[in-house]
N, C-alpha and C. Protein backbone atom coordinates (compact mmCIF):
# COMPACT_ATOMS: atom_id res chain seq x y z
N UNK A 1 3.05 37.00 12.39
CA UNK A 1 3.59 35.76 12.90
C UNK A 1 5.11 35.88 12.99
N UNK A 2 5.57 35.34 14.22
CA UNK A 2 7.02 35.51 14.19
C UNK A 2 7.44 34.09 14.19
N UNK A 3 8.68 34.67 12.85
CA UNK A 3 9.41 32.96 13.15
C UNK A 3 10.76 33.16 13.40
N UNK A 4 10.82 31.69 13.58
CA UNK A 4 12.46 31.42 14.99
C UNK A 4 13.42 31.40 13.60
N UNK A 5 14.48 31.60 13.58
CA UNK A 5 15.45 32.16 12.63
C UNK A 5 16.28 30.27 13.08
N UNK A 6 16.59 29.76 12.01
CA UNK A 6 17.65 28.40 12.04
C UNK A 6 18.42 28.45 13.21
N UNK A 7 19.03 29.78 13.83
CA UNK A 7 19.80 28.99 15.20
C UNK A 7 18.84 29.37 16.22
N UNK A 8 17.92 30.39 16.24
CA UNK A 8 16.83 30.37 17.10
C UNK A 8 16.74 29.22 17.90
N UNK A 9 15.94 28.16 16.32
CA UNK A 9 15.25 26.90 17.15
C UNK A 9 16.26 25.72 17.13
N UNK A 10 17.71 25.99 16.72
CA UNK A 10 18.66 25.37 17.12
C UNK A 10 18.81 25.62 18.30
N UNK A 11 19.11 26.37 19.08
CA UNK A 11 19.07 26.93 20.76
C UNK A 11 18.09 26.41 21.33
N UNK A 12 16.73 26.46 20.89
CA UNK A 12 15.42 25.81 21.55
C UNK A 12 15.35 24.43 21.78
N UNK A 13 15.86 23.99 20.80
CA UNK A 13 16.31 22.30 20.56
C UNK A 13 16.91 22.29 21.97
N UNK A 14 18.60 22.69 21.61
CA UNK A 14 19.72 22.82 22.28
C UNK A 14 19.05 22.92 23.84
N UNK A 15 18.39 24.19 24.40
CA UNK A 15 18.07 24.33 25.17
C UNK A 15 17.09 23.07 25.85
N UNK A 16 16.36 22.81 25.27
CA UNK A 16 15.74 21.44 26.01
C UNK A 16 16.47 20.29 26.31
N UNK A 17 16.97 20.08 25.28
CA UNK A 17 18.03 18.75 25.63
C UNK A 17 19.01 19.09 27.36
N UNK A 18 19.92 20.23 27.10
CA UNK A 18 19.74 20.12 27.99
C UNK A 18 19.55 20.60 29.42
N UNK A 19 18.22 21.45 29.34
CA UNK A 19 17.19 21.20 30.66
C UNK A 19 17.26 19.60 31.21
N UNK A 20 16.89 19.03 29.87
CA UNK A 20 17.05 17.33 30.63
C UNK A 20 18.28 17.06 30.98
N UNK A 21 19.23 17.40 30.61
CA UNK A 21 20.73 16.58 31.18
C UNK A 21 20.93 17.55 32.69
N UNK A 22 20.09 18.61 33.13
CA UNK A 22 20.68 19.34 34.28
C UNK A 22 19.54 18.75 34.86
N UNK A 23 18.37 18.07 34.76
CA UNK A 23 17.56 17.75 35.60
C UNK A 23 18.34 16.15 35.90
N UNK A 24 19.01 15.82 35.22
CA UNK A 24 19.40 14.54 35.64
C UNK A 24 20.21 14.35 36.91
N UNK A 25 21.57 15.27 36.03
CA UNK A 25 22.83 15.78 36.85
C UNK A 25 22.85 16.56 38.30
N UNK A 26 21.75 17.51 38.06
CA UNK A 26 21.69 18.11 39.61
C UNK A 26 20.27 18.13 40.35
N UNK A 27 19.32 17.81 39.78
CA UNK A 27 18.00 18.31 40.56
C UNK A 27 17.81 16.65 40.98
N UNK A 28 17.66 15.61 40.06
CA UNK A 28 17.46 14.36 40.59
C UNK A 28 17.87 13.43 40.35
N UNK A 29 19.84 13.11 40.57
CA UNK A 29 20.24 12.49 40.23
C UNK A 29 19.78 10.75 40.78
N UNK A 30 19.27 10.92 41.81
CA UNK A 30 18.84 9.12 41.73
C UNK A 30 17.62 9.13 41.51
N UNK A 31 17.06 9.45 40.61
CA UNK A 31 15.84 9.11 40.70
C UNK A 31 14.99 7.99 39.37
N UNK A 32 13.85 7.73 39.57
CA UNK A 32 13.97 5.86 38.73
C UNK A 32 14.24 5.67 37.59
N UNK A 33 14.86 4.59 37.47
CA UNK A 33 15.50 4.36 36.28
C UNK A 33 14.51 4.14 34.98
N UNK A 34 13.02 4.17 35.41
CA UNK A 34 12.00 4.10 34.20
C UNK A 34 12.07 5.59 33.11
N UNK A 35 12.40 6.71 34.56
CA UNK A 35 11.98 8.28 34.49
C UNK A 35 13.29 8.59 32.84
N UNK A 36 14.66 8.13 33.72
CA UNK A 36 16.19 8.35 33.02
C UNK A 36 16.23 7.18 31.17
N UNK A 37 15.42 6.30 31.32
CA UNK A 37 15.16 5.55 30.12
C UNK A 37 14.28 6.25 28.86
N UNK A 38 13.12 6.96 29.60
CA UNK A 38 12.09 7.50 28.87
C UNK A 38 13.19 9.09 28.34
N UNK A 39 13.90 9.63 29.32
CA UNK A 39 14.72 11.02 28.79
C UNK A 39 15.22 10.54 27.71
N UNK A 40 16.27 9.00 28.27
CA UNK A 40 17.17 9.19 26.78
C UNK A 40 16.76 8.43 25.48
N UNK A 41 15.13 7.95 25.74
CA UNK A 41 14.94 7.81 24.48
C UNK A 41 14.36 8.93 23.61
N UNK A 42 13.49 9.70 23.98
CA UNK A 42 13.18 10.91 23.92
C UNK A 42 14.35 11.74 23.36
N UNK A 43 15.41 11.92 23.85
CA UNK A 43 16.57 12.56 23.32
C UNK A 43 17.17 11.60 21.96
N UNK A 44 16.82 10.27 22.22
CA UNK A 44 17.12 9.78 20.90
C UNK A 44 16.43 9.24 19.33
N UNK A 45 15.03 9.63 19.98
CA UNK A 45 14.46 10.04 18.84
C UNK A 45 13.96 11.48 18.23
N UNK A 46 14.63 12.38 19.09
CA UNK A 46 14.72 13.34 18.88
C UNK A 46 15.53 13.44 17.66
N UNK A 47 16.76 13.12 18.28
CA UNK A 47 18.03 13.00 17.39
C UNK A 47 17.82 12.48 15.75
N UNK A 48 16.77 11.35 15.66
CA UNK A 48 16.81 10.16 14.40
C UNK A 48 15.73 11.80 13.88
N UNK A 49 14.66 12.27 14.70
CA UNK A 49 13.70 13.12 13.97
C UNK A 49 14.34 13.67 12.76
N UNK A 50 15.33 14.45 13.67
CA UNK A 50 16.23 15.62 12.88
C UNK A 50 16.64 15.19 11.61
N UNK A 51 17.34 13.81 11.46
CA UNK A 51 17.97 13.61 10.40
C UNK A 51 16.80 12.80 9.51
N UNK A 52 15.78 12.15 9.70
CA UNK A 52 14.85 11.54 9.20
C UNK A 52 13.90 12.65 8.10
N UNK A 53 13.66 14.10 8.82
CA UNK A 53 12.96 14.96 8.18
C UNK A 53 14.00 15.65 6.84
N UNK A 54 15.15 15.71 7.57
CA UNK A 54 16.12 15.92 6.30
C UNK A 54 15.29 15.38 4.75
N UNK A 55 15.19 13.63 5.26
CA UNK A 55 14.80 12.75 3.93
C UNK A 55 13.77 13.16 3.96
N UNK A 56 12.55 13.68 4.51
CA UNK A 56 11.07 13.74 4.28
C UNK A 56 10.39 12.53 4.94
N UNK A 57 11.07 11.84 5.85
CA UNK A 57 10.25 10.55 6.52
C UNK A 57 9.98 11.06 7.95
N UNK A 58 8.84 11.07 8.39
CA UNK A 58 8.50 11.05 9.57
C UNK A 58 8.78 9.81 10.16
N UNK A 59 9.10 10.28 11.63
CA UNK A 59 9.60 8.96 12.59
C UNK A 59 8.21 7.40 12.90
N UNK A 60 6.89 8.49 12.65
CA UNK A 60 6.02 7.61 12.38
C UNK A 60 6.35 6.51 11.11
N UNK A 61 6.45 6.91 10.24
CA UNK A 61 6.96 6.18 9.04
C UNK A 61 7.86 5.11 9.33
N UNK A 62 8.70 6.06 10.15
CA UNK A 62 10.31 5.01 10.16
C UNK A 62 9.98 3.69 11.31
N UNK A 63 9.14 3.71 12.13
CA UNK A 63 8.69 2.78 12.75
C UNK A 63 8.05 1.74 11.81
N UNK A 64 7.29 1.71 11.26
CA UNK A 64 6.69 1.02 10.38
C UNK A 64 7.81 0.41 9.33
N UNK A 65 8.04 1.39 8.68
CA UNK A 65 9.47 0.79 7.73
C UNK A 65 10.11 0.06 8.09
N UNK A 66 10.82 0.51 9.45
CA UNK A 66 11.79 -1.10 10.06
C UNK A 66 11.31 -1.97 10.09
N UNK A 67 9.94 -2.18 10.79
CA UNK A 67 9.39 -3.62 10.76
C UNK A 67 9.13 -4.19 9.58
N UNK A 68 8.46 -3.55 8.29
CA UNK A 68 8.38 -3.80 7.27
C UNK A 68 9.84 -4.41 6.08
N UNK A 69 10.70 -3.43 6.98
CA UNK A 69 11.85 -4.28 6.08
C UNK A 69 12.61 -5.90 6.64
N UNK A 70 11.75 -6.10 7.64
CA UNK A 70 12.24 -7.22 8.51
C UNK A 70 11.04 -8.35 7.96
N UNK A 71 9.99 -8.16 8.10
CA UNK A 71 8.87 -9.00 7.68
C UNK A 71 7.61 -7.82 6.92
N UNK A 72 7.80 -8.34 5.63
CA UNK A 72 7.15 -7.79 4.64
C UNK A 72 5.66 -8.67 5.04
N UNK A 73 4.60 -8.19 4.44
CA UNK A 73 2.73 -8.58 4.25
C UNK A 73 2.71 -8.83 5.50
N UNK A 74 3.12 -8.50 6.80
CA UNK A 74 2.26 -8.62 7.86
C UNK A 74 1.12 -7.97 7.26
N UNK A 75 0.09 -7.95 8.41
CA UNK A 75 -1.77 -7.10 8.50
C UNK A 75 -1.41 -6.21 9.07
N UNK A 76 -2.52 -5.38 9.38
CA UNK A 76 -2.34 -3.82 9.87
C UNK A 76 -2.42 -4.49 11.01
N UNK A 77 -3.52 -5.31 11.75
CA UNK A 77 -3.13 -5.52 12.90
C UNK A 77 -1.83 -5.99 13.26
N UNK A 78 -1.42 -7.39 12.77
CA UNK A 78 0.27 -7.42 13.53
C UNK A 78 0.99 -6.28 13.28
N UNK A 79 0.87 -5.24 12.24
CA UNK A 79 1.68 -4.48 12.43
C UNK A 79 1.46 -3.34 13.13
N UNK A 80 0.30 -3.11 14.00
CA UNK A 80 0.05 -2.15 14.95
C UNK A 80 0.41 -2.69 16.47
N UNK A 81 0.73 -4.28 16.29
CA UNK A 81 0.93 -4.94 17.66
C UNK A 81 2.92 -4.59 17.83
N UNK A 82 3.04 -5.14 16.22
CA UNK A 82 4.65 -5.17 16.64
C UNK A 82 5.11 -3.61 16.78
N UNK A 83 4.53 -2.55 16.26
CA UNK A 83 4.63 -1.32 16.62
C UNK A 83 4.50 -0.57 17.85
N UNK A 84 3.37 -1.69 18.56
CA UNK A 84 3.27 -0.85 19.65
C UNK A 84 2.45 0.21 19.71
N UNK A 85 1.49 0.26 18.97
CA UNK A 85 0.37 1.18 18.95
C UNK A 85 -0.97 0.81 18.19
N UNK A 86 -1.80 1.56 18.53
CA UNK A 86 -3.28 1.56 18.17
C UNK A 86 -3.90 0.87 17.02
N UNK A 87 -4.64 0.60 16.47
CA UNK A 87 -4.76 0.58 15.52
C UNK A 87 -5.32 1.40 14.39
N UNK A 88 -6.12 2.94 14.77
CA UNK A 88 -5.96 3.93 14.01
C UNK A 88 -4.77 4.75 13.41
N UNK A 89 -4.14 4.47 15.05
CA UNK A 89 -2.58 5.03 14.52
C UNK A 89 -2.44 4.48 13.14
N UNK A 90 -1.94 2.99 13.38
CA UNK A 90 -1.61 2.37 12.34
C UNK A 90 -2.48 2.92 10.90
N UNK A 91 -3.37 2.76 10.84
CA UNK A 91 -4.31 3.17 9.54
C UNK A 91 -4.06 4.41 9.19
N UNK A 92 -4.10 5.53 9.72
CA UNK A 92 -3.97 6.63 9.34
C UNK A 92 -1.82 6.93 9.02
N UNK A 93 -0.88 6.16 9.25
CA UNK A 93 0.33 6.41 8.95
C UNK A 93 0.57 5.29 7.68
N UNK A 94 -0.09 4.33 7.74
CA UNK A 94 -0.35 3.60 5.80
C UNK A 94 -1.17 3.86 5.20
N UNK A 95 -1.99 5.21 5.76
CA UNK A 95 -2.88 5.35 4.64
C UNK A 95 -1.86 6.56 3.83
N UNK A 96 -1.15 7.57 5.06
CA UNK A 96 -0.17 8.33 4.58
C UNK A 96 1.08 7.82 3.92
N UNK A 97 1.57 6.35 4.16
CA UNK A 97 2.87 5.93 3.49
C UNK A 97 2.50 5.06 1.80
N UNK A 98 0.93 4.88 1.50
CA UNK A 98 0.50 4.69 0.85
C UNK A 98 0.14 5.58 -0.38
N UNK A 99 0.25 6.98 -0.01
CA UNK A 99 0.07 8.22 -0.24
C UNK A 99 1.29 8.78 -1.33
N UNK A 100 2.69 8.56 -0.55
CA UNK A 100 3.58 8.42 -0.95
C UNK A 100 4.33 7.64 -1.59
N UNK A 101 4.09 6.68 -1.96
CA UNK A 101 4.46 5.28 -2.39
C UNK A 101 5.32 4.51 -1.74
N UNK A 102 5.37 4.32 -0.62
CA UNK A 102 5.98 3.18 -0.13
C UNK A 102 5.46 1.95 0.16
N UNK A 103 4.45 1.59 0.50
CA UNK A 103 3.29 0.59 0.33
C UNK A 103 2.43 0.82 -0.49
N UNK A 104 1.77 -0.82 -0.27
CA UNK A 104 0.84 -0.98 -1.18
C UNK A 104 -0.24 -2.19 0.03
N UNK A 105 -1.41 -1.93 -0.52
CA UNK A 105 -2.11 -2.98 0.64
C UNK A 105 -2.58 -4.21 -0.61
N UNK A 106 -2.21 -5.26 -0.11
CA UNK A 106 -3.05 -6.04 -0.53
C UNK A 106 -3.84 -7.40 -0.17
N UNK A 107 -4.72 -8.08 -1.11
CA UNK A 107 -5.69 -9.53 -0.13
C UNK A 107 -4.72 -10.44 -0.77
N UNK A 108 -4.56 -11.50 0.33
CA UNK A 108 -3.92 -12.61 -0.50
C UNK A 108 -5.21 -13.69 -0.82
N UNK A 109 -4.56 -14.54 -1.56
CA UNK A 109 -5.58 -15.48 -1.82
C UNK A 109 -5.65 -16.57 -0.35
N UNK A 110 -6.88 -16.62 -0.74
CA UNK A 110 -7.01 -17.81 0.72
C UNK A 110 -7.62 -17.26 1.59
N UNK A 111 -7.41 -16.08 1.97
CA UNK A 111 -8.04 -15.26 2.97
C UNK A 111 -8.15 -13.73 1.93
N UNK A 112 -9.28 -13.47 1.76
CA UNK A 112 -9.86 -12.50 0.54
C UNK A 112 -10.02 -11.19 2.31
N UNK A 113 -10.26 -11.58 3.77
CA UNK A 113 -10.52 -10.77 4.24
C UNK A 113 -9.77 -10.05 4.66
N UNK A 114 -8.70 -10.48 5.75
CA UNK A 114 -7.42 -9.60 5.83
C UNK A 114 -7.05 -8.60 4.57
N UNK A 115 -5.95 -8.13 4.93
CA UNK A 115 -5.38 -7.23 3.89
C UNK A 115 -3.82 -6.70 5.02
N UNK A 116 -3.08 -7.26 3.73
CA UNK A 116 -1.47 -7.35 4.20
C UNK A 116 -0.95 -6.05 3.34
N UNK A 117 0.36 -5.32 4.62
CA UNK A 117 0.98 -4.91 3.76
C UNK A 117 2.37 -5.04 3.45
N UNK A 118 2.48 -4.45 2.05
CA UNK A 118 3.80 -5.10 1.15
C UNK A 118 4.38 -3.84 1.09
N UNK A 119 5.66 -3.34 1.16
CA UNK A 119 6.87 -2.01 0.73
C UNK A 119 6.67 -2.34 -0.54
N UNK A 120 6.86 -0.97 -1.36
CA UNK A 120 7.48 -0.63 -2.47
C UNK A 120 8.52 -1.39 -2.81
N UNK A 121 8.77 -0.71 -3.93
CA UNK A 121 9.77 -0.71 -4.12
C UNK A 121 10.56 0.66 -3.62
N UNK A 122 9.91 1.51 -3.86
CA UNK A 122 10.62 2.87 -3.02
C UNK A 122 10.70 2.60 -1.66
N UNK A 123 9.70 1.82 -1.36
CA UNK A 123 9.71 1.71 0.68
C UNK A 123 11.02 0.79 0.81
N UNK A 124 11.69 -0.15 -0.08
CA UNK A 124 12.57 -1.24 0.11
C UNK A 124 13.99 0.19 -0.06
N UNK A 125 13.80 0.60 -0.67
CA UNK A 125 14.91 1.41 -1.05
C UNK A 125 14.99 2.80 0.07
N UNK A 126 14.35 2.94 0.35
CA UNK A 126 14.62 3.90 2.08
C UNK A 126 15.71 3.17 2.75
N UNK A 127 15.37 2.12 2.55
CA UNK A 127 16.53 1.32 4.20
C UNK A 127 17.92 1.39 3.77
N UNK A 128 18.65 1.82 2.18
CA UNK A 128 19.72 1.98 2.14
C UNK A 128 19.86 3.77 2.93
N UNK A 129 19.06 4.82 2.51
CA UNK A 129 19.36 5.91 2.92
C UNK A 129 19.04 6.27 4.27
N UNK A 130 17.76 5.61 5.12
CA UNK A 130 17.83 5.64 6.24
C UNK A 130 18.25 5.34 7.46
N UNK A 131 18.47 3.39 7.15
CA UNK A 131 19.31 3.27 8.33
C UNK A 131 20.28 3.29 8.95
N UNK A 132 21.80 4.06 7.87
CA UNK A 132 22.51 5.05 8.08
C UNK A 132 22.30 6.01 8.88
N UNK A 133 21.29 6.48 9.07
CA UNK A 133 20.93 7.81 9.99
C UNK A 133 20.71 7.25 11.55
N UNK A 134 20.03 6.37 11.14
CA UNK A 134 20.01 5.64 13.00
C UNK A 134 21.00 5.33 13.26
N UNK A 135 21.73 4.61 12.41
CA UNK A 135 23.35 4.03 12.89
C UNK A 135 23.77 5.13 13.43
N UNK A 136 23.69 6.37 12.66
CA UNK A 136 24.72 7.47 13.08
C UNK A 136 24.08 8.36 14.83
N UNK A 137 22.84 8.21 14.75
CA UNK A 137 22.57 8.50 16.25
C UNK A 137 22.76 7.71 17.15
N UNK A 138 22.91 6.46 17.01
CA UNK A 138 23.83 5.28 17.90
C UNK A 138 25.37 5.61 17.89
N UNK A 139 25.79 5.79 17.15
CA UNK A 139 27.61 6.21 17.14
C UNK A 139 27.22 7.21 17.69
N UNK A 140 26.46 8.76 17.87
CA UNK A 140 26.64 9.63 18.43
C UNK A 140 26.31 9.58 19.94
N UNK A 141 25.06 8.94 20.43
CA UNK A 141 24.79 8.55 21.27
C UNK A 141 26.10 7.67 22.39
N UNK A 142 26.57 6.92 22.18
CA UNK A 142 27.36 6.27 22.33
C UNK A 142 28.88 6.68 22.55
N UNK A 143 28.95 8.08 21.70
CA UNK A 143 30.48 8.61 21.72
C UNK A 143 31.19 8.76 23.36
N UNK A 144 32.35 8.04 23.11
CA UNK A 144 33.06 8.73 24.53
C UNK A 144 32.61 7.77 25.81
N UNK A 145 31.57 6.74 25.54
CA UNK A 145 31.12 5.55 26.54
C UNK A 145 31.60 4.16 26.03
N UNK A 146 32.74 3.72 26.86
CA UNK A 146 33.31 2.96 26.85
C UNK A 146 32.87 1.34 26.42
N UNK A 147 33.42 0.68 25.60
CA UNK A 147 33.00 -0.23 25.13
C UNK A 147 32.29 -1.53 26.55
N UNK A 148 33.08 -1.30 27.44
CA UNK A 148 32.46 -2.40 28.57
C UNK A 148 31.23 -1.99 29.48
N UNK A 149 31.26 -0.39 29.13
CA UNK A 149 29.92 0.57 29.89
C UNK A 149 28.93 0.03 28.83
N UNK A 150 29.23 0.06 27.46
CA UNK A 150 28.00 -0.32 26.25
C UNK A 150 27.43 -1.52 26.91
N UNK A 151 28.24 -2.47 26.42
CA UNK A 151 27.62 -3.73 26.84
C UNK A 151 27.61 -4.15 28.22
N UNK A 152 27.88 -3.49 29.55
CA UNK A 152 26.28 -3.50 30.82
C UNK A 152 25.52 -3.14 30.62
N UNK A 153 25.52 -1.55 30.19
CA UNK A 153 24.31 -1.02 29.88
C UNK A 153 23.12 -2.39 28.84
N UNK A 154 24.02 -2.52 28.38
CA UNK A 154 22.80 -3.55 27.06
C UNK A 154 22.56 -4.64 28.06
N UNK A 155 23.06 -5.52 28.41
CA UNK A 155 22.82 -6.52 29.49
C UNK A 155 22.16 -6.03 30.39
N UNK A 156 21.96 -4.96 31.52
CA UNK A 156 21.45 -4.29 32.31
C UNK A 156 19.79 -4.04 31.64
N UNK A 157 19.86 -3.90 30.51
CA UNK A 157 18.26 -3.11 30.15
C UNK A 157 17.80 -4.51 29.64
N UNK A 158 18.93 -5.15 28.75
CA UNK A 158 18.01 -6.80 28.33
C UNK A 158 17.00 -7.64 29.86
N UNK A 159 17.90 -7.53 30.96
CA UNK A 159 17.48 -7.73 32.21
C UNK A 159 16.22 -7.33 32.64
N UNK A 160 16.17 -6.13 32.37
CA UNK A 160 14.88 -5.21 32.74
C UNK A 160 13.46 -5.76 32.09
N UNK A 161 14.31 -5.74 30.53
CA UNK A 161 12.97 -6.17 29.79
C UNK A 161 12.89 -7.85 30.38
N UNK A 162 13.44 -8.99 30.92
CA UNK A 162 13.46 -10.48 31.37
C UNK A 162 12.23 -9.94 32.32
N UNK A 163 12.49 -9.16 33.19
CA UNK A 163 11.93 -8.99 34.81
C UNK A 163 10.56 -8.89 34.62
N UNK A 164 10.51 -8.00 33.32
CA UNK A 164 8.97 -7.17 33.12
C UNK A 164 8.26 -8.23 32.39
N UNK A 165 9.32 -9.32 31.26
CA UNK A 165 8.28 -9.87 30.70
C UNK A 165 7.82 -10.83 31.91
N UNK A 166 8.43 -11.41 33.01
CA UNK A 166 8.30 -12.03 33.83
C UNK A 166 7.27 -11.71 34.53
N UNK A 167 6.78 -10.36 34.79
CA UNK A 167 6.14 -9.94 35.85
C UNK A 167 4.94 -9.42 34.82
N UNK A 168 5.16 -9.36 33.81
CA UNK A 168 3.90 -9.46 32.95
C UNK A 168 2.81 -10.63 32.57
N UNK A 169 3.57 -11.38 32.71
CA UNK A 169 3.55 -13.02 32.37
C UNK A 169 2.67 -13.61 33.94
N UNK A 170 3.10 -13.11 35.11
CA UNK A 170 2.45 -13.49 35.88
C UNK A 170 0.81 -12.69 36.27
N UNK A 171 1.29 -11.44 36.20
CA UNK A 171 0.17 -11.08 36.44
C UNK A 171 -0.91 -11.69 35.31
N UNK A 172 -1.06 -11.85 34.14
CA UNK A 172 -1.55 -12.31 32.96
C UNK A 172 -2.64 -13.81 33.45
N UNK A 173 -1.40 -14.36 34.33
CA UNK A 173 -1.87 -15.87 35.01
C UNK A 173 -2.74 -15.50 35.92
N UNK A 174 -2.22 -13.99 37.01
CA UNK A 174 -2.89 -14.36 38.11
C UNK A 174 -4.37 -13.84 37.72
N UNK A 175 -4.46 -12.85 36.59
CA UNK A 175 -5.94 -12.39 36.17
C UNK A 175 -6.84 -13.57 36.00
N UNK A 176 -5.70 -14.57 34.99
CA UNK A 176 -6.58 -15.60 34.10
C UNK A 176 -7.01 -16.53 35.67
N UNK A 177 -6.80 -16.64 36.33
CA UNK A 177 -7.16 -17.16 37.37
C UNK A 177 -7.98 -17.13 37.88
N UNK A 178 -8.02 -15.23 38.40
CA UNK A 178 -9.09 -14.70 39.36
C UNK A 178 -10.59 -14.92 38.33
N UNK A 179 -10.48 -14.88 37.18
CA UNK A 179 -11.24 -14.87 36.12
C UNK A 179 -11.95 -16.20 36.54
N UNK A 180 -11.25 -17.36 36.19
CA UNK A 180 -11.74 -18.90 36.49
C UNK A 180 -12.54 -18.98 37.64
N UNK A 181 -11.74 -17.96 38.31
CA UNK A 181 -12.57 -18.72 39.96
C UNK A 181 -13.51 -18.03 40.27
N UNK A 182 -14.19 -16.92 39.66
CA UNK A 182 -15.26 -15.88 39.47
C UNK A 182 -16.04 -16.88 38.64
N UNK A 183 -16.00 -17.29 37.73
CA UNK A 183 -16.71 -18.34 37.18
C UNK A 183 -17.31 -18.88 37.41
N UNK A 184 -16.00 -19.95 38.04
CA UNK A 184 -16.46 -21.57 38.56
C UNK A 184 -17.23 -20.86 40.29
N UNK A 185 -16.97 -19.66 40.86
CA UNK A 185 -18.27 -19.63 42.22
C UNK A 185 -19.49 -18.92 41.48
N UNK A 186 -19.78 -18.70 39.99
CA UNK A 186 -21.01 -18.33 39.28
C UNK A 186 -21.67 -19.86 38.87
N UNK A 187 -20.77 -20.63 38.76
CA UNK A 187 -21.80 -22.05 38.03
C UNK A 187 -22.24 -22.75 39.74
N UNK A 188 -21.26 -22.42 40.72
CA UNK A 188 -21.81 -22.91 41.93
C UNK A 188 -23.23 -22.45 42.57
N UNK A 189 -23.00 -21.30 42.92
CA UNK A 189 -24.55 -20.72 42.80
C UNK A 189 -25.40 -20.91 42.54
């Protein structure tokens, strides 16, 4: 088995990143702004990876953790909704952060069926050493782009997400619609 020597797969890194910045710059510079969003997040959780594995947290983890340090005992379901993924996902990355001690699952009273989860105390204490590390791929990210470029850019993408929830929101109606009126010409019949 051959392995890549520390600047090896520093270069390999290096080298992909940027393949993407020359596919931007010269092969397709206008091309959609969904394509250029997905690169640089990709490049920026690339970035959080690097320093996250330092600590031993997978970025899976660190998804969960943020939300968790924002609203503690959600359920696995809200917390596979506010995550943005599956719900095995979810199960199988608290069954692993459970593993480790950062959660704990538990029933509250009142509802014996759900099952909420609660951070550690070790899971509460990540967010001093980790979210330093995101901060710092935002300052790096960010270096050298001008404070009035920051905030279009942020206004520009808040926009994006208005449009989509907008156009999410309708289609949602126009289903619930087509739905009704499939119906109501089944009770006519």
């Amino acid at each position: 088995m051959i392995r890549a020597t520390p600047s090896a797969a520093k270069s390999i890194a290096n080298d992909d990143t940027q393949r993407i910045l020359r596919h931007w710059r010269d092969a397709v510079p206008d091309d959609r702004m969904a394509h250029l969003v997905k690169d640089a997040t990709r490049a920026l959780v690339k970035a959080l990876q690097r320093r996250l594995a330092v600590r031993g947290v997978s970025f899976g983890h660190w998804s969960f953790l943020r939300i968790l340090w924002e609203t503690d005992g959600l359920t696995q379901r809200d917390l596979s909704r506010e995550a943005g993924v599956m719900e095995p996902t979810t199960f199988a990355a608290l069954k692993a952060m459970e593993a480790r001690g950062y959660i704990a699952r538990r029933k509250l009273a009142g509802n014996r069926r759900k099952v909420h989860i609660f951070l550690t105390a070790k899971g509460k204490a990540l967010k001093r050493a980790l979210v330093p590390l995101a901060e710092e791929v935002n300052r790096v990210a960010v270096r050298g782009v001008r404070a009035a470029d920051r905030t279009a850019t942020r206004r520009t993408l808040l926009s994006v997400l208005e449009n989509l929830a907008r156009d999410e929101a309708r289609a949602v109606t126009a289903q619930s619609e087509k739905r009704r009126a499939i119906t109501a010409g089944r009770h006519e019949s």
